[in-house]
Structures are given as C-alpha cells and as structure tokens.
Protein backbone atom coordinates (compact mmCIF):
# COMPACT_ATOMS: atom_id res chain seq x y z
CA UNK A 1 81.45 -34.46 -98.42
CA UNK A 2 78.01 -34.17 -98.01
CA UNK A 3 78.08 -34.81 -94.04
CA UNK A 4 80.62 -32.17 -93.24
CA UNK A 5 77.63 -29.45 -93.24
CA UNK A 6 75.34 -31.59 -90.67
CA UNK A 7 76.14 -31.66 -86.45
CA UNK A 8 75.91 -34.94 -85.68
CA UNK A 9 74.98 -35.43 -81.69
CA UNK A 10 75.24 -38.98 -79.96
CA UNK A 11 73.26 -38.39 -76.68
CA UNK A 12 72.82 -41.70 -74.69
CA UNK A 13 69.20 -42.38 -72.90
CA UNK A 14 68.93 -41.07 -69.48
CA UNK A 15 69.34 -43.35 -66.76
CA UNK A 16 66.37 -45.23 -65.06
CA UNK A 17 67.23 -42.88 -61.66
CA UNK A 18 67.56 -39.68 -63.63
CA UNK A 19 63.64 -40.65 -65.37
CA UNK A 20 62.10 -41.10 -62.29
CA UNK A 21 63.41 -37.79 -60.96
CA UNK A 22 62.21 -35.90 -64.18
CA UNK A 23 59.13 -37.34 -64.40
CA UNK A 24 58.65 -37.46 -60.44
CA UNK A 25 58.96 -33.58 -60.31
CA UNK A 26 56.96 -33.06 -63.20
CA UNK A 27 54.25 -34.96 -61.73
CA UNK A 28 54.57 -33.43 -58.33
CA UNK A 29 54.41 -29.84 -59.77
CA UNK A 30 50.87 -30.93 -61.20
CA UNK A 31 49.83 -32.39 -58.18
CA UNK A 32 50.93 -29.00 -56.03
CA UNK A 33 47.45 -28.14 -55.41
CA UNK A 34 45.91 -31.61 -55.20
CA UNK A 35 45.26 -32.79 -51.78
CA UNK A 36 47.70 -35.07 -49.52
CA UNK A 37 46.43 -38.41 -50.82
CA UNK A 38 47.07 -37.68 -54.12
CA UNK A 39 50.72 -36.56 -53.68
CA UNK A 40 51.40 -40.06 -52.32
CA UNK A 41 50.17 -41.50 -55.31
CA UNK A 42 53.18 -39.67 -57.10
CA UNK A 43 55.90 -42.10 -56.55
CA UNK A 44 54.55 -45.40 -57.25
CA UNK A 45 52.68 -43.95 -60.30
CA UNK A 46 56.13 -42.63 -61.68
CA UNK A 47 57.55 -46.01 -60.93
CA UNK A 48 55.38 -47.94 -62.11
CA UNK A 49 55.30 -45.81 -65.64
CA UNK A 50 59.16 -46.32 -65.84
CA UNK A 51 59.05 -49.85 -64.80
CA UNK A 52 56.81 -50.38 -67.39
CA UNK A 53 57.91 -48.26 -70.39
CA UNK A 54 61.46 -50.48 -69.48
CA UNK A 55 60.02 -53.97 -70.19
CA UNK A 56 57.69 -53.00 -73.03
CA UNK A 57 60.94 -51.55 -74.88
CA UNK A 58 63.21 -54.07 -73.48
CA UNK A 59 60.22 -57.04 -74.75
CA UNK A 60 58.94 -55.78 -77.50
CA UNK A 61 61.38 -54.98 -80.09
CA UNK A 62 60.50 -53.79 -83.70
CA UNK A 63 60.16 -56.77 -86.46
CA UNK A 64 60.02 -56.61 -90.08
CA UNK A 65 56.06 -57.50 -89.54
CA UNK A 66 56.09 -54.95 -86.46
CA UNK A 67 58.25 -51.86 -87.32
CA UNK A 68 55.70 -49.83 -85.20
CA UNK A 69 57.10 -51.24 -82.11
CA UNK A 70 59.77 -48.45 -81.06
CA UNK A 71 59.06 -47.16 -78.03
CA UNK A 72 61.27 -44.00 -76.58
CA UNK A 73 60.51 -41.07 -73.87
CA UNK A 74 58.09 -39.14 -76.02
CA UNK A 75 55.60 -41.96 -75.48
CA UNK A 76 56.36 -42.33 -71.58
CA UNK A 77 55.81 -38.17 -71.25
CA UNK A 78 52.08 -38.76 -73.12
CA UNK A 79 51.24 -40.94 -70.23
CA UNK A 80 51.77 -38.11 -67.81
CA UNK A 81 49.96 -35.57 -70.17
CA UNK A 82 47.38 -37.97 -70.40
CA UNK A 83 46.62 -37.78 -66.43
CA UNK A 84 47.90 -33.72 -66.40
CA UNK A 85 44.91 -33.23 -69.67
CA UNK A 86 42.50 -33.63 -66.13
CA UNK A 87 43.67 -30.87 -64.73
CA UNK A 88 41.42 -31.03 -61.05
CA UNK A 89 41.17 -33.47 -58.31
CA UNK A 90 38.95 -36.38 -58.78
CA UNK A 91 36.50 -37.50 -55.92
CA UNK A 92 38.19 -40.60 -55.08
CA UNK A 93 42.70 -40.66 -55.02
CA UNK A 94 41.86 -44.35 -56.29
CA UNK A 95 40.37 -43.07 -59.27
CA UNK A 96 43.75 -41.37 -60.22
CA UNK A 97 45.37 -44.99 -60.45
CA UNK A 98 42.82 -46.35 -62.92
CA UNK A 99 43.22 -43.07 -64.78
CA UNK A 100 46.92 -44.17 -65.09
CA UNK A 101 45.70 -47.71 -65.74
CA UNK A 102 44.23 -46.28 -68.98
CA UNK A 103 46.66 -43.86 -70.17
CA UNK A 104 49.45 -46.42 -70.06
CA UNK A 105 46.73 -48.84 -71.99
CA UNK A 106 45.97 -45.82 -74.54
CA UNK A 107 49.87 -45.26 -75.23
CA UNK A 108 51.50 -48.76 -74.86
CA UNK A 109 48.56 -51.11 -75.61
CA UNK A 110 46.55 -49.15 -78.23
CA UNK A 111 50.14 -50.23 -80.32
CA UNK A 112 50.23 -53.55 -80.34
CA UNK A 113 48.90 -55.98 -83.15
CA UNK A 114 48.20 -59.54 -80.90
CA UNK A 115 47.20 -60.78 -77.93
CA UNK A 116 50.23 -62.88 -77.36
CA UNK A 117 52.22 -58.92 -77.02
C-alpha cells in the first residue's frame, strides 16, 4: 500500500549513437569559438570518452569488496566539464588531448582500488 503514492519510471540507457550525438553537440557548442583545429578534435574526443566509459562499465562491475565501481552518465558528463572548467583555447590543439587524457584519469582512474583494474 505503501507504493501506490510513489511514480515509478523505468527509463532504459540511451543508446551508444544517441551519447555521442549529446555529448558531440555539447562539446561542439564549447568549442564554437575555438579555432579550426580544435573543432576536429571534437569527434574522436567524444568517441573515445564513450568508447571508454563502455568498457570500464561493461569490465568493471561492482563487487562486495568494490561496491564503488558503478559507473553511469553523470561520471561520463564530468569528463566534458572537466575540459569545458578551461574555458579558452590552449596554445597547442595537442594539449587539448592530454587535457582529456587526465580528466578521463581523474573520473575513471582516481576510482579504482588495484593495479590489476
């Protein structure tokens, strides 16, 4: 009786296509006023995110000794605020990808408990 006055809402995950292409325009906007080597940066940095945010949840799976190990959306989104927290062109577009490089290491990495994950 209890349940009757909560809305319960089953929403399935987006798809991997429909991630890239909210994540790829949200990364484009921020890059609007970047120059043209950055932009081309935007597509393999969004695919690379997803590809990666897919096998860490797909690989790592919570444990009783490793219940910290549930990975959703939120945590792929603080990799892009990460790199938006900049907020102006760097001096180098090849700087942008080791900025990446260490906001997917700060979100994913900073997680895990041994060096065999």
């Amino acid at each position: 009786r209890f349940v009757r006055h909560f809305t319960t809402l089953c929403v399935p995950p987006p798809s991997e296509h429909a991630t890239k292409t909210i994540l790829g325009a949200i990364f484009n906007g921020f890059l609007g006023d970047f120059p043209a080597d950055y932009k081309q940066l935007s597509k393999p940095i969004v695919e690379a995110s997803v590809e990666a945010y897919n096998r860490i949840s797909e690989e790592l799976l919570p444990t009783p000794a490793k219940s910290h190990y549930t990975f959703n959306l939120r945590d792929l989104s603080k990799v892009f605020q990460g790199m938006q927290a900049l907020g102006v062109a760097l001096e180098d577009p090849r700087k942008m990808t080791r900025l990446w490089a260490h906001e997917v290491l700060r979100v994913f990495h900073d997680r895990l408990v041994s060096d065999e994950d």
